[in-house]
N, C-alpha and C. Protein backbone atom coordinates (compact mmCIF):
# COMPACT_ATOMS: atom_id res chain seq x y z
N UNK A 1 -51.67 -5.35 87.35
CA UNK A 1 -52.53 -6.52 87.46
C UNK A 1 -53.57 -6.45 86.35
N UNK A 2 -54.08 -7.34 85.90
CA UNK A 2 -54.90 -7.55 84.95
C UNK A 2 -56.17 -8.06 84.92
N UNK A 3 -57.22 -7.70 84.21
CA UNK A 3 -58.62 -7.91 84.80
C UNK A 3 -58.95 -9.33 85.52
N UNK A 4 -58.38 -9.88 84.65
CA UNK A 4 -58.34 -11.36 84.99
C UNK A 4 -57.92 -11.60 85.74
N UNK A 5 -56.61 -11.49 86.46
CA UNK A 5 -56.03 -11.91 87.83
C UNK A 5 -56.68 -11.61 88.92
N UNK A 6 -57.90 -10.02 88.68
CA UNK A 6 -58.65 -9.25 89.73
C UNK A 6 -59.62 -10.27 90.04
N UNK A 7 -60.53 -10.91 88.63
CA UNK A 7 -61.54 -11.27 89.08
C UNK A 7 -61.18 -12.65 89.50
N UNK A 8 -60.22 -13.67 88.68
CA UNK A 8 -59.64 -15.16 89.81
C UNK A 8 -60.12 -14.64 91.45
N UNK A 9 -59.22 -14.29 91.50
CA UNK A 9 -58.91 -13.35 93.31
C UNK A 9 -59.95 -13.36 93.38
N UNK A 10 -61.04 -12.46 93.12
CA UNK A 10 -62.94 -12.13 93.92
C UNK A 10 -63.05 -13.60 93.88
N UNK A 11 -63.31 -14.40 92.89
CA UNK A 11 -63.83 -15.30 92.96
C UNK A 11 -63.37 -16.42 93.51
N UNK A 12 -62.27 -16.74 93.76
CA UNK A 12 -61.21 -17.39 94.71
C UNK A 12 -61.54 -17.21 96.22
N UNK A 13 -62.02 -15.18 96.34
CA UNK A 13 -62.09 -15.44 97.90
C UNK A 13 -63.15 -14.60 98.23
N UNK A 14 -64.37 -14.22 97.21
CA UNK A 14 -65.39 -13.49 97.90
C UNK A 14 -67.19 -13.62 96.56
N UNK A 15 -66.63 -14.07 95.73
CA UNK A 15 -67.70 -13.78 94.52
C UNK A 15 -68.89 -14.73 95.09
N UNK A 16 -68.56 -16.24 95.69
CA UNK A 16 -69.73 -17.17 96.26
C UNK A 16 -70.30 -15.86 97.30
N UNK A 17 -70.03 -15.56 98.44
CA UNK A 17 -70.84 -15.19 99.74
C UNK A 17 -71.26 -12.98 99.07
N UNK A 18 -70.42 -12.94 97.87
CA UNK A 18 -70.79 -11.58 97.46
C UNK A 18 -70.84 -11.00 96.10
N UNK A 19 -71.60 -11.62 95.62
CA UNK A 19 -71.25 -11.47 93.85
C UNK A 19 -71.53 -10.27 93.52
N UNK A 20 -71.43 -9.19 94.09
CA UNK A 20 -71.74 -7.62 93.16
C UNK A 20 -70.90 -6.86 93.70
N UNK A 21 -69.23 -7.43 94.25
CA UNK A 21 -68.11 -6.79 94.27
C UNK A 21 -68.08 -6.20 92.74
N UNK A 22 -67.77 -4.80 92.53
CA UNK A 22 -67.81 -3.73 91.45
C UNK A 22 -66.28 -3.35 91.33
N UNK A 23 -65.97 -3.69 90.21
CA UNK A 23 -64.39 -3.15 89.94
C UNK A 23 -64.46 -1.70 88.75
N UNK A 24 -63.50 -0.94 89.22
CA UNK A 24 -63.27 0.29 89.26
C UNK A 24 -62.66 0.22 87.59
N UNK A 25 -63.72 0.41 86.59
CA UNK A 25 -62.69 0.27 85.10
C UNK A 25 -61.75 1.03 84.80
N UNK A 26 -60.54 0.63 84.17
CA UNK A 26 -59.26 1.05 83.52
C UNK A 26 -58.44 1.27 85.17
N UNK A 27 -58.76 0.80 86.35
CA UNK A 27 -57.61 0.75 87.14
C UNK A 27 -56.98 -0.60 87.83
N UNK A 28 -56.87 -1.20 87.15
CA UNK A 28 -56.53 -2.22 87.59
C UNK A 28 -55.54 -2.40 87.93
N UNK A 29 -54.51 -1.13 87.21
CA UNK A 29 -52.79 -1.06 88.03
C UNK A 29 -53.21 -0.50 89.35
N UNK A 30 -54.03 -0.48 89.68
CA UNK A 30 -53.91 0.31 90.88
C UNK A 30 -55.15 -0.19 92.14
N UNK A 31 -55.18 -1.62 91.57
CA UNK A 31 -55.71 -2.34 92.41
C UNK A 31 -55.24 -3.25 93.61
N UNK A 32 -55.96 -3.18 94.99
CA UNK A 32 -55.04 -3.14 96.31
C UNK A 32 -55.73 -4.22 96.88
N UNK A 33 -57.05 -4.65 96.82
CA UNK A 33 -57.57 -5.91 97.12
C UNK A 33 -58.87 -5.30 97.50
N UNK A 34 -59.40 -5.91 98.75
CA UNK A 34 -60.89 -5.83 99.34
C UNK A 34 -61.04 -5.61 100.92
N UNK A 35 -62.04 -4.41 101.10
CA UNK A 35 -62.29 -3.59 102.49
C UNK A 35 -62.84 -4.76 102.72
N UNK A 36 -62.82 -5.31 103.94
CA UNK A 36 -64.06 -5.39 104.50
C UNK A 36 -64.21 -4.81 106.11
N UNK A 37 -64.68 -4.72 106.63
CA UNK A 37 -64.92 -4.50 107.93
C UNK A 37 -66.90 -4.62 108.40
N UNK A 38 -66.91 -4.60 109.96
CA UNK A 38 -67.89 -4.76 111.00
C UNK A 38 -68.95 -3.65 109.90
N UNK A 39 -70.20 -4.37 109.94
CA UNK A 39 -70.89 -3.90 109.36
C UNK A 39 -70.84 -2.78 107.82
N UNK A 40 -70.06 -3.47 107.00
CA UNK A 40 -69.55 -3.00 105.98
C UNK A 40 -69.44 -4.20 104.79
N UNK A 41 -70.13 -3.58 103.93
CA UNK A 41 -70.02 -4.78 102.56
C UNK A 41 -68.68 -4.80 102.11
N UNK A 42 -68.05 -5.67 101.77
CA UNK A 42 -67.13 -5.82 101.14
C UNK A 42 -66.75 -5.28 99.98
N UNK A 43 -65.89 -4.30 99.57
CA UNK A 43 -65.65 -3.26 98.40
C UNK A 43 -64.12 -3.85 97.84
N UNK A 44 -64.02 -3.24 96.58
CA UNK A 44 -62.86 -3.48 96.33
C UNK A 44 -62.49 -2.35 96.74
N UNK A 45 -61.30 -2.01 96.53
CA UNK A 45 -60.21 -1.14 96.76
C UNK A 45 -58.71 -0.61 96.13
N UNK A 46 -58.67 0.93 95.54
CA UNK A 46 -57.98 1.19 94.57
C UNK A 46 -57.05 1.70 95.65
N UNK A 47 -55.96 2.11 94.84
CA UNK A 47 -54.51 3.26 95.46
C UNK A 47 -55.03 4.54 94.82
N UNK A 48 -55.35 5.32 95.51
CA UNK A 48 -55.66 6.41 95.11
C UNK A 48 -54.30 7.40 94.18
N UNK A 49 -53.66 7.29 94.90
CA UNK A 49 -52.45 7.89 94.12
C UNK A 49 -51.99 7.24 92.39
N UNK A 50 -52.11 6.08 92.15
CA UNK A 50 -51.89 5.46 91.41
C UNK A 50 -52.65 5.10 90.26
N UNK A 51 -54.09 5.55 90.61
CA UNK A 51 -55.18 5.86 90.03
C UNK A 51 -54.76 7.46 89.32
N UNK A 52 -54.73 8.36 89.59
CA UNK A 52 -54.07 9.74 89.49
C UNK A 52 -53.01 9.24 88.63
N UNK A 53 -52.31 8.62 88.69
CA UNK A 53 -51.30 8.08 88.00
C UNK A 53 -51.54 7.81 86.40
N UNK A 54 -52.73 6.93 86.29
CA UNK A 54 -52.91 6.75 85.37
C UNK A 54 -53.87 7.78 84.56
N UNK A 55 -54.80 8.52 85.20
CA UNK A 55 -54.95 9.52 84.39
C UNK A 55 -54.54 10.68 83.84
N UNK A 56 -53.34 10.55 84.58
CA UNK A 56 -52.25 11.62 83.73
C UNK A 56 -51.47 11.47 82.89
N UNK A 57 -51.72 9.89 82.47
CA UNK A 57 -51.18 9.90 81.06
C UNK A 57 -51.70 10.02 79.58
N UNK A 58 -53.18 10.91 80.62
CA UNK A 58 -53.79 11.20 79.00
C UNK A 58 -54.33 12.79 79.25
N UNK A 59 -54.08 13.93 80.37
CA UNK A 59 -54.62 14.51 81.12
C UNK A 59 -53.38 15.21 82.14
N UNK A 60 -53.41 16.50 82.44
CA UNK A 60 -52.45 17.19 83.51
C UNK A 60 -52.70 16.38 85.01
N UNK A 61 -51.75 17.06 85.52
CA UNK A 61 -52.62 16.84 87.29
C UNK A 61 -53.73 16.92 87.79
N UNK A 62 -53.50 18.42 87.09
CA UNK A 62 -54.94 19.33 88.13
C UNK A 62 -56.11 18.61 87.12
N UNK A 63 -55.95 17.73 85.82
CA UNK A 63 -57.50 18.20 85.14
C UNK A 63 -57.68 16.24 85.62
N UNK A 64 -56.61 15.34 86.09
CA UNK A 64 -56.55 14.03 86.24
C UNK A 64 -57.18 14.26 87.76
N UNK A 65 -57.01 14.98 88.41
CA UNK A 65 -57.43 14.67 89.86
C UNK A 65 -59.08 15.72 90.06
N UNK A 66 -59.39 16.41 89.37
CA UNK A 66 -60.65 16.77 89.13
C UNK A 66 -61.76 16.11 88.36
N UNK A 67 -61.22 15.35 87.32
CA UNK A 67 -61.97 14.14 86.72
C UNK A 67 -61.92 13.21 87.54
N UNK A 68 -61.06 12.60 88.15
CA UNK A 68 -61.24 11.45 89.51
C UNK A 68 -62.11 11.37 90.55
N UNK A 69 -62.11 12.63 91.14
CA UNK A 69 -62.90 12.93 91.69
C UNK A 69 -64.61 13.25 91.46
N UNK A 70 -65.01 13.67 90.26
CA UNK A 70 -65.88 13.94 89.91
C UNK A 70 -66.47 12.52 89.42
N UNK A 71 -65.83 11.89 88.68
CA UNK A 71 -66.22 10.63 87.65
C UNK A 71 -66.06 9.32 88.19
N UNK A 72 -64.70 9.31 89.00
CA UNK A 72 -64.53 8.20 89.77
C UNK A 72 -64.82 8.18 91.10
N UNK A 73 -64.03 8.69 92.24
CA UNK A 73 -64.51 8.71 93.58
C UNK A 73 -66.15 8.74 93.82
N UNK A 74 -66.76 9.92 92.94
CA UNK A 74 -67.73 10.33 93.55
C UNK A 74 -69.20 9.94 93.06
N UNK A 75 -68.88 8.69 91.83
CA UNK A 75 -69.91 8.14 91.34
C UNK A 75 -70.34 7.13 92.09
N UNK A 76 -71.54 7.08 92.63
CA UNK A 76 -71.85 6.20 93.78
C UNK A 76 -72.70 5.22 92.88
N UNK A 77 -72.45 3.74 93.08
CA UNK A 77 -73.29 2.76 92.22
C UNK A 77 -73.51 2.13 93.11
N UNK A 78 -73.81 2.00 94.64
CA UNK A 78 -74.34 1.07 95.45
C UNK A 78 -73.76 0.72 96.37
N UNK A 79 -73.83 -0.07 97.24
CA UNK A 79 -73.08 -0.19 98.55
C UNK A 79 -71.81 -0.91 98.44
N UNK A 80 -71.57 -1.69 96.86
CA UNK A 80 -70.49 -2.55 96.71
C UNK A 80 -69.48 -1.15 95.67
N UNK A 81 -69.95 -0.06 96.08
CA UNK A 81 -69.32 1.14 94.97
C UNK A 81 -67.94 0.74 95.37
N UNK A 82 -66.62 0.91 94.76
CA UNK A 82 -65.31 0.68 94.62
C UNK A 82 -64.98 2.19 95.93
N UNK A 83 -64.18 1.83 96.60
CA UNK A 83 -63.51 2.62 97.19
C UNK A 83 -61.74 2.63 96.94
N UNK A 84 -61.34 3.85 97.57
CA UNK A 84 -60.07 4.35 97.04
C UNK A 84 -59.17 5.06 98.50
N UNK A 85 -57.91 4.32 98.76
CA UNK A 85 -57.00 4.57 99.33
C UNK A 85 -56.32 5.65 99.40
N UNK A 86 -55.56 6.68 100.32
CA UNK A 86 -54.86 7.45 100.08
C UNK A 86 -54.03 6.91 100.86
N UNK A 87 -52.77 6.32 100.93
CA UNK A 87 -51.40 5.87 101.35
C UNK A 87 -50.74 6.51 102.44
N UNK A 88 -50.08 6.67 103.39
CA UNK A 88 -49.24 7.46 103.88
C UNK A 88 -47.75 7.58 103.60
N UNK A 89 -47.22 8.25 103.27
CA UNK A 89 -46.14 8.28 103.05
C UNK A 89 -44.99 9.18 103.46
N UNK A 90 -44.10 9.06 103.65
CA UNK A 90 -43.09 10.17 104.51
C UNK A 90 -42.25 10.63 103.66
């Protein structure tokens, strides 16, 4: 998906009632839509796995999922901070 298709979408169905939805840069392949829930701002929302994905194409596993974590997951910019999925899978 492409930046542009992300932000149509916010603004199509959340940018009027929440304009400081925060998108997660360079993942946009790995963009899944928007949390919301009961007393919870509305966040976007990555695939965590797929995110990992893409930083291993510049980066190992172990050094893509320690930079993710450090740089992405765990950089907090506010209550609209981007959150990230882990999938279940069998």
């Amino acid at each position: 998906m492409k930046v542009e298709e992300i932000t149509n979408f916010l603004e199509e169905h959340y940018l009027y009632d929440h304009p400081n939805l925060l998108l997660a840069d360079n993942f946009e392949e790995a963009f899944v839509g928007v949390v919301e829930g009961f007393n919870l701002q509305p966040k976007t929302c990555y695939d965590y796995d797929k995110c990992i994905e893409i930083l291993e194409r510049d980066m190992d596993r172990e050094e893509a999922i320690e930079f993710f974590h450090f740089n992405v997951e765990g950089a907090y910019v506010g209550e609209h901070t981007p959150c990230f999925i882990k999938s279940y899978r069998e």
